[in-house]
PDB file of N, CA and C in Angstrom:
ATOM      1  N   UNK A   1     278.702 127.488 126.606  1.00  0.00           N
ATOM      2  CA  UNK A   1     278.465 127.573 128.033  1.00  0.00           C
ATOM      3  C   UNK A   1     278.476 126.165 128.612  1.00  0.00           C
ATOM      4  N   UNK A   2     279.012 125.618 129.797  1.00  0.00           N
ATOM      5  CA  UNK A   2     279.281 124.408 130.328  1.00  0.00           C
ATOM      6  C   UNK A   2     278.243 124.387 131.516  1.00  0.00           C
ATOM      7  N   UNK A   3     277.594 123.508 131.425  1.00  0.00           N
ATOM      8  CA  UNK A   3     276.438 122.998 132.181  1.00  0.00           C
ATOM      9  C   UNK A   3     276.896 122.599 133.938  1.00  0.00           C
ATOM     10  N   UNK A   4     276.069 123.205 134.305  1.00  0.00           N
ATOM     11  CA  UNK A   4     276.467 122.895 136.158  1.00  0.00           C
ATOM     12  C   UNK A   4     276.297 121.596 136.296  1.00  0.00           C
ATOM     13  N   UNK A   5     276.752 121.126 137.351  1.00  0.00           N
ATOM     14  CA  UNK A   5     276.531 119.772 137.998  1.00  0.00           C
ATOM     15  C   UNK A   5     276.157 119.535 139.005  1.00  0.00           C
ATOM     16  N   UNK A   6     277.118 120.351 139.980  1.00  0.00           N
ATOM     17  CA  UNK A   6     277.220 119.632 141.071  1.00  0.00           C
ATOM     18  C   UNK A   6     277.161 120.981 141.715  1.00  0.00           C
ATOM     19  N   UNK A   7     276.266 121.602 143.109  1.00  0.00           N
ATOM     20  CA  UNK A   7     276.921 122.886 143.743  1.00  0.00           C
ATOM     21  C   UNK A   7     277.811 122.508 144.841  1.00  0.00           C
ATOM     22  N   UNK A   8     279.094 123.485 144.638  1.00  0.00           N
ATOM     23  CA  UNK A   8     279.756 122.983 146.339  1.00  0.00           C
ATOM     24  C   UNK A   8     280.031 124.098 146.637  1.00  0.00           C
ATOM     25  N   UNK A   9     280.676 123.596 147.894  1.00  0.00           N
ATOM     26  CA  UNK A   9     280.936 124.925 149.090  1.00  0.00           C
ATOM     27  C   UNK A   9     281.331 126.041 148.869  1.00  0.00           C
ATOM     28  N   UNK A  10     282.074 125.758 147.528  1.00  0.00           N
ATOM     29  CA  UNK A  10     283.397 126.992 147.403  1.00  0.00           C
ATOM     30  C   UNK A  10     282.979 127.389 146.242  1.00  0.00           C
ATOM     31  N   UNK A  11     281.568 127.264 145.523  1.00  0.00           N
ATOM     32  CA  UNK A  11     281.020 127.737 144.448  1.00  0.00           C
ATOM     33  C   UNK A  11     280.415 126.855 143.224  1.00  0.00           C
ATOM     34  N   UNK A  12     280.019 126.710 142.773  1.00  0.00           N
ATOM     35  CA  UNK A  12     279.646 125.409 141.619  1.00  0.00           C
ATOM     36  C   UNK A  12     280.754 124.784 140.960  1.00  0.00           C
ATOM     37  N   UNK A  13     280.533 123.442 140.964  1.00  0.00           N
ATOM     38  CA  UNK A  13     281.443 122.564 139.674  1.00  0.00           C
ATOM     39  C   UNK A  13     280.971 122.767 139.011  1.00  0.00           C
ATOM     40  N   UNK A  14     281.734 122.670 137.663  1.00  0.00           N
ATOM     41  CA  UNK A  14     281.341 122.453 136.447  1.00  0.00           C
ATOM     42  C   UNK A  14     281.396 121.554 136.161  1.00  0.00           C
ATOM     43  N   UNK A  15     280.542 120.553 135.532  1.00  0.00           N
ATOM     44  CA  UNK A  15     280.775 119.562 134.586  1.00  0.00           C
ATOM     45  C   UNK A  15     282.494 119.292 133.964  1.00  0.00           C
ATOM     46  N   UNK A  16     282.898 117.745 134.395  1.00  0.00           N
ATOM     47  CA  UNK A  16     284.197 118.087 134.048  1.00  0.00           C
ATOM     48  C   UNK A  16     285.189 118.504 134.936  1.00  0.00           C
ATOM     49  N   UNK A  17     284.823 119.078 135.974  1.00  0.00           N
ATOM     50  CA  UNK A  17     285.933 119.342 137.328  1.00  0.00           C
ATOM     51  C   UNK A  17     286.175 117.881 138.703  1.00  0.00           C
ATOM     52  N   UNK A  18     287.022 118.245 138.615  1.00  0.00           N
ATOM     53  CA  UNK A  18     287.360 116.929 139.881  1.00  0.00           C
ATOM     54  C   UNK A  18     287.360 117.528 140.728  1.00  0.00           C
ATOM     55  N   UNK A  19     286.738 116.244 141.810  1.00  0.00           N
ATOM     56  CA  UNK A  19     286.863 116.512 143.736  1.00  0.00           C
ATOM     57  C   UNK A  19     287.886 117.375 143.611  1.00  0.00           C
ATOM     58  N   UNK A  20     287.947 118.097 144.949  1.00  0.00           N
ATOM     59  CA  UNK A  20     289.674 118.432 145.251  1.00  0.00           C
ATOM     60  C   UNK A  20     289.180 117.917 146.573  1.00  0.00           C
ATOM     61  N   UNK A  21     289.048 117.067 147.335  1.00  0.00           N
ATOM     62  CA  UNK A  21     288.953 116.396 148.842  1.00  0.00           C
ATOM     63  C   UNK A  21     290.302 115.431 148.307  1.00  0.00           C
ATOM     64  N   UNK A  22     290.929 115.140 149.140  1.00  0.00           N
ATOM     65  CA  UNK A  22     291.986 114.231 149.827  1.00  0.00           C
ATOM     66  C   UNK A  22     291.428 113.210 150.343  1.00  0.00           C
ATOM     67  N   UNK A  23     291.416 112.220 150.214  1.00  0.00           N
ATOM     68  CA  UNK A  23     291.636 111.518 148.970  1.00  0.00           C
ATOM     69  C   UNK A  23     290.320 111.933 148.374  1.00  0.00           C
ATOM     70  N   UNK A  24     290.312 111.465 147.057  1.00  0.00           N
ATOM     71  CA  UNK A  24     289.396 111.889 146.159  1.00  0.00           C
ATOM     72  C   UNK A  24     287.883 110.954 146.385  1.00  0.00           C
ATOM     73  N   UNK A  25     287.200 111.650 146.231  1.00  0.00           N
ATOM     74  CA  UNK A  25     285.340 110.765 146.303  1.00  0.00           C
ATOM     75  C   UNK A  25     285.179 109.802 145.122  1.00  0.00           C
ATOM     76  N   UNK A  26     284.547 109.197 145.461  1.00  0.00           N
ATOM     77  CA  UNK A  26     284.494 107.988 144.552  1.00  0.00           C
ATOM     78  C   UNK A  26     283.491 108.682 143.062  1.00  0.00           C
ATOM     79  N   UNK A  27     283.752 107.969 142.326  1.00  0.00           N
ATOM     80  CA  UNK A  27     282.697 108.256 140.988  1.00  0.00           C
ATOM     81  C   UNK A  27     281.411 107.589 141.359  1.00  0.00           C
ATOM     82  N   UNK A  28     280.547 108.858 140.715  1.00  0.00           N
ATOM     83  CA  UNK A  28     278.873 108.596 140.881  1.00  0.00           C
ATOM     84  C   UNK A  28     278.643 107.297 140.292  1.00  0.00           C
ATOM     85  N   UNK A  29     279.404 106.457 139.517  1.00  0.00           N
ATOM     86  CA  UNK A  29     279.025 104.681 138.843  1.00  0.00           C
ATOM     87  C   UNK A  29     279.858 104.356 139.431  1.00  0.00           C
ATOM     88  N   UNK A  30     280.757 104.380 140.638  1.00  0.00           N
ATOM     89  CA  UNK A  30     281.633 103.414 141.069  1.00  0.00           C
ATOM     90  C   UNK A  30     280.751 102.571 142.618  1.00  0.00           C
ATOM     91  N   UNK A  31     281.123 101.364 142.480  1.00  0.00           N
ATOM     92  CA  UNK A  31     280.378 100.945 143.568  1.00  0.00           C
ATOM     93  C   UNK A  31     280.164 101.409 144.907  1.00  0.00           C
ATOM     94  N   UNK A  32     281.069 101.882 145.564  1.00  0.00           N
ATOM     95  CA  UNK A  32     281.374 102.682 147.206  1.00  0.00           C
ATOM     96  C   UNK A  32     280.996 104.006 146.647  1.00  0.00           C
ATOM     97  N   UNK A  33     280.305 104.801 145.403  1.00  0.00           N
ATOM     98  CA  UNK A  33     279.808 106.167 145.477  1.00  0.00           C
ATOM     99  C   UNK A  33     279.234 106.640 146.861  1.00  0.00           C
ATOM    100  N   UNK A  34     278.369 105.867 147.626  1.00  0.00           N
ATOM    101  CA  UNK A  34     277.770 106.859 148.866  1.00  0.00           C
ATOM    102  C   UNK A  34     279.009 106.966 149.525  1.00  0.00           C
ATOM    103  N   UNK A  35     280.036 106.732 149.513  1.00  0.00           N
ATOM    104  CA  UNK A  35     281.160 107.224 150.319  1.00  0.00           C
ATOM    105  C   UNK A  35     281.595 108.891 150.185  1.00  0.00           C
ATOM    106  N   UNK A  36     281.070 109.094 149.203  1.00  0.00           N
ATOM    107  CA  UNK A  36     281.649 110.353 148.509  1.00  0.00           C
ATOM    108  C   UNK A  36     281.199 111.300 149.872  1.00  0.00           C
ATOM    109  N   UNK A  37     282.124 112.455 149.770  1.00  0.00           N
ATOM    110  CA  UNK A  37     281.428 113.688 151.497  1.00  0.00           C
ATOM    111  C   UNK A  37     280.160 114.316 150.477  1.00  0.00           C
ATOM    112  N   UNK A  38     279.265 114.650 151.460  1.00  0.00           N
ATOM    113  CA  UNK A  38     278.457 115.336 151.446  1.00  0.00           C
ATOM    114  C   UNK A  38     278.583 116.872 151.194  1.00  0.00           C
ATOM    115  N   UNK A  39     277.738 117.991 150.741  1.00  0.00           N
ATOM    116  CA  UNK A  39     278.151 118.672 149.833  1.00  0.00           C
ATOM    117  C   UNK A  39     276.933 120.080 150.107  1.00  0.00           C
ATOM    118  N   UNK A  40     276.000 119.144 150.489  1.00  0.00           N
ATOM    119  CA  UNK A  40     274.744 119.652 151.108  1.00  0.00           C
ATOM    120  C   UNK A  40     274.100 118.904 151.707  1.00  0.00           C
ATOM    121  N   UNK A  41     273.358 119.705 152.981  1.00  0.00           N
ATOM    122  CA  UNK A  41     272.499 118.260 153.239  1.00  0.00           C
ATOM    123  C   UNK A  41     271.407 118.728 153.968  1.00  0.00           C
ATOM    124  N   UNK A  42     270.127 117.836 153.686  1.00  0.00           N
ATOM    125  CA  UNK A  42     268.796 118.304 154.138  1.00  0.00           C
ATOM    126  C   UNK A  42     268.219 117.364 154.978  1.00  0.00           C
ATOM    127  N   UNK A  43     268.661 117.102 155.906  1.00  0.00           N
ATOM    128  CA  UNK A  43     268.176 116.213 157.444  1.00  0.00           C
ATOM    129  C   UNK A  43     266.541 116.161 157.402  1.00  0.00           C
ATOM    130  N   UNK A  44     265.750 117.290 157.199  1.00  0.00           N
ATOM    131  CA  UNK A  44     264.668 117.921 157.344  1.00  0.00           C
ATOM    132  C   UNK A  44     263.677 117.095 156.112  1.00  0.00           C
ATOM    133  N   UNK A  45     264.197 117.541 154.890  1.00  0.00           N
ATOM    134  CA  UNK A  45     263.793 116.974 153.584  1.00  0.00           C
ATOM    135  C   UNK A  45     264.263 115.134 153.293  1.00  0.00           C
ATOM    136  N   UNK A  46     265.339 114.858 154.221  1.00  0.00           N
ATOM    137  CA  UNK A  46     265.409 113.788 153.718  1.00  0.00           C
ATOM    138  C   UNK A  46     266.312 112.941 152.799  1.00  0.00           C
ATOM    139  N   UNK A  47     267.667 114.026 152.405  1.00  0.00           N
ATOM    140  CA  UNK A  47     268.748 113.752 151.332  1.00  0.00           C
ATOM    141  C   UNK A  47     269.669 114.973 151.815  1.00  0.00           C
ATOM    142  N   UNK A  48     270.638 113.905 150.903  1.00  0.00           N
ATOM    143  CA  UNK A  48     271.983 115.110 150.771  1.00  0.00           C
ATOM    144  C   UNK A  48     272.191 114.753 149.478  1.00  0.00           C
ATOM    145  N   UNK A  49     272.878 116.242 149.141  1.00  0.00           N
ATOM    146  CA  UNK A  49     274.206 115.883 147.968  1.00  0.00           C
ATOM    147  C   UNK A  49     275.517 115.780 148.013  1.00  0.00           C
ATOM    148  N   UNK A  50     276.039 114.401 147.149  1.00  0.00           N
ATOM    149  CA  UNK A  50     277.102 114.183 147.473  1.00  0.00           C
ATOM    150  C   UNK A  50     278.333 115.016 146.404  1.00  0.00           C
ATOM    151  N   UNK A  51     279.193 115.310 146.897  1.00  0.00           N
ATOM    152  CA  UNK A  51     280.515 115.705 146.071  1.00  0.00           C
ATOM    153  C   UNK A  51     280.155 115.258 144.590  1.00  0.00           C
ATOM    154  N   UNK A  52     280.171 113.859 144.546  1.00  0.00           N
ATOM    155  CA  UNK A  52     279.954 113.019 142.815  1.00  0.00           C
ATOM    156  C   UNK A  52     279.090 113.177 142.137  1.00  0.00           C
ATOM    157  N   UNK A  53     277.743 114.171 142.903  1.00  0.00           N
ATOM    158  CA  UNK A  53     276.752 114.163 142.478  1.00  0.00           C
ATOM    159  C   UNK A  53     275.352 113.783 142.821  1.00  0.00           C
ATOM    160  N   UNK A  54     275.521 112.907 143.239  1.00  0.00           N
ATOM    161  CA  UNK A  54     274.710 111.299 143.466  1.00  0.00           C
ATOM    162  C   UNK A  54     273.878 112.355 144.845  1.00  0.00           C
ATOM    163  N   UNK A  55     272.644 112.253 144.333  1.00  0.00           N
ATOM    164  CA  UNK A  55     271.626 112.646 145.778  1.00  0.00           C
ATOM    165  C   UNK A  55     270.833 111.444 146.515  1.00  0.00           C
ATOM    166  N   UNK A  56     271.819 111.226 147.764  1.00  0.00           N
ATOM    167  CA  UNK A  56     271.566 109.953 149.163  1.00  0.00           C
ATOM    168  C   UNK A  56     270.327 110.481 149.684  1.00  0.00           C
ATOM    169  N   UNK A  57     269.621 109.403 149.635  1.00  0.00           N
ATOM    170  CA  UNK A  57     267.910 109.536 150.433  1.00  0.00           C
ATOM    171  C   UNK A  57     268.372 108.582 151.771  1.00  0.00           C
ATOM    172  N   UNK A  58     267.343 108.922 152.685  1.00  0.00           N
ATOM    173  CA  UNK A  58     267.714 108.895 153.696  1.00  0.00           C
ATOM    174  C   UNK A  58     267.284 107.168 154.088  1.00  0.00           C
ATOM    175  N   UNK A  59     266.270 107.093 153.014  1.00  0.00           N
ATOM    176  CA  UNK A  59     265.893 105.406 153.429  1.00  0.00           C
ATOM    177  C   UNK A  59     266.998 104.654 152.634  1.00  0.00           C
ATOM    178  N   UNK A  60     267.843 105.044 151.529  1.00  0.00           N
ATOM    179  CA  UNK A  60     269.267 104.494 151.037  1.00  0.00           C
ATOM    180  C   UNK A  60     269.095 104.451 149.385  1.00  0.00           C
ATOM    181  N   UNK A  61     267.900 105.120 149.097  1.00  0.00           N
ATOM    182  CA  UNK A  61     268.314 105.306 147.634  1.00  0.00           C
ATOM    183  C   UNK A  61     268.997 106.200 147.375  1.00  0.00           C
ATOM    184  N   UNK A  62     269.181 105.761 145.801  1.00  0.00           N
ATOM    185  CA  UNK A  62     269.876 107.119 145.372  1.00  0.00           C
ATOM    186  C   UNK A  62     269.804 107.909 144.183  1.00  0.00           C
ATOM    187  N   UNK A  63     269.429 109.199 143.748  1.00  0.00           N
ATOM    188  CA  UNK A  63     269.667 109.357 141.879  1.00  0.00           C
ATOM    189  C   UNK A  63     270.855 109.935 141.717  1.00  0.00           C
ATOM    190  N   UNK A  64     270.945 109.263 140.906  1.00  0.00           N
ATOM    191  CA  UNK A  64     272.666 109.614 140.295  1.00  0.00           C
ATOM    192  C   UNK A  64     272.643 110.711 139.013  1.00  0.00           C
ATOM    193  N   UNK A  65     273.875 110.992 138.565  1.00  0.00           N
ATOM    194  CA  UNK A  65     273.892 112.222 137.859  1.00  0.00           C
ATOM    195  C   UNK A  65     273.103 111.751 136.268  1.00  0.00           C
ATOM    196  N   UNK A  66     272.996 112.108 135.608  1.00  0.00           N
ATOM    197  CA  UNK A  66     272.444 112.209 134.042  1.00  0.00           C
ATOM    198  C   UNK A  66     271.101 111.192 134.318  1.00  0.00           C
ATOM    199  N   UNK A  67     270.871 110.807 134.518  1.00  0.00           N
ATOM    200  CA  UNK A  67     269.773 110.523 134.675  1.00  0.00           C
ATOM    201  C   UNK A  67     269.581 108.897 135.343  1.00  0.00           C
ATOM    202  N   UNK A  68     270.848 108.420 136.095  1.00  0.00           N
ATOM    203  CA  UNK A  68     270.899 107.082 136.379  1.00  0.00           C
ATOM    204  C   UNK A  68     270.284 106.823 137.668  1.00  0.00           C
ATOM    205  N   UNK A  69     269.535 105.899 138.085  1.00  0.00           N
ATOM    206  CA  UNK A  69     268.766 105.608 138.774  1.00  0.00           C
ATOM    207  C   UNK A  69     269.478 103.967 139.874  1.00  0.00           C
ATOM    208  N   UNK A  70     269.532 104.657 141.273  1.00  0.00           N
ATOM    209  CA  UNK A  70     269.755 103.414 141.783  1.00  0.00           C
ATOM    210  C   UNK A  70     268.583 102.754 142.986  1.00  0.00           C
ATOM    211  N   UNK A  71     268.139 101.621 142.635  1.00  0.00           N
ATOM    212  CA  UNK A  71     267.133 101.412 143.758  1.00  0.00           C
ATOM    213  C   UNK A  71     267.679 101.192 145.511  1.00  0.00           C
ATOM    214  N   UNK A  72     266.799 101.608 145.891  1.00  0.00           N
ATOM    215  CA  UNK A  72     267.056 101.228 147.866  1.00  0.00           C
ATOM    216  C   UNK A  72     267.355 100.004 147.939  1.00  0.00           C
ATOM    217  N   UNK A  73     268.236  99.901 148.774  1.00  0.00           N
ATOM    218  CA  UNK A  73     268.483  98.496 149.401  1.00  0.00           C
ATOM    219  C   UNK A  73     267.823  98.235 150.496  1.00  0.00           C
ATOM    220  N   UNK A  74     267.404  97.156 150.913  1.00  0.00           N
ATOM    221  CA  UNK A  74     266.240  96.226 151.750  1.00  0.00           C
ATOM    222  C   UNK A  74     266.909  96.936 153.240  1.00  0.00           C
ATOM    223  N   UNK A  75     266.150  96.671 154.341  1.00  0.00           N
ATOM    224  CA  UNK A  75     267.102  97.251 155.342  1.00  0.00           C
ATOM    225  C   UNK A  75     266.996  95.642 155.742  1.00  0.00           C
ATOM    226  N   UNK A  76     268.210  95.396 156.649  1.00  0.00           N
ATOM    227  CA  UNK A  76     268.257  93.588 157.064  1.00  0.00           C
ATOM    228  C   UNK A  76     267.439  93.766 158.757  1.00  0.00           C
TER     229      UNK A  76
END
């Protein structure tokens, strides 16, 4: 059985499936990841999920998929 990842619009990824967005979303370790579209999103709660995975907090952190951790950036 292949482990979920990611839910999207048109039904769950699986682990292992690529974007199909035009052009494609960036990878959850690639630097421009918050670029990736949004996938879900909770205005209310405070985050979305992105296409790559990666769940955007609204003050600019982020957790990334398997267990990678990115800290907030300072606001200037």
């Amino acid at each position: 059985m292949r482990d979920l990842l990611v839910p999207a619009s048109s039904g769950p990824r699986l682990a292992g499936e690529r974007c199909q967005h035009h052009p494609r979303c960036p990878d959850a370790l690639a630097p421009d990841r918050t670029a990736a579209r949004a996938v879900a999103s909770h205005p209310e709660q405070g985050w979305s999920l992105l296409c790559n995975g990666v769940v955007l907090f609204d003050d600019g952190g982020e957790l990334l998929p398997a267990s990678f951790r990115a800290a907030a950036t300072a606001a200037a």
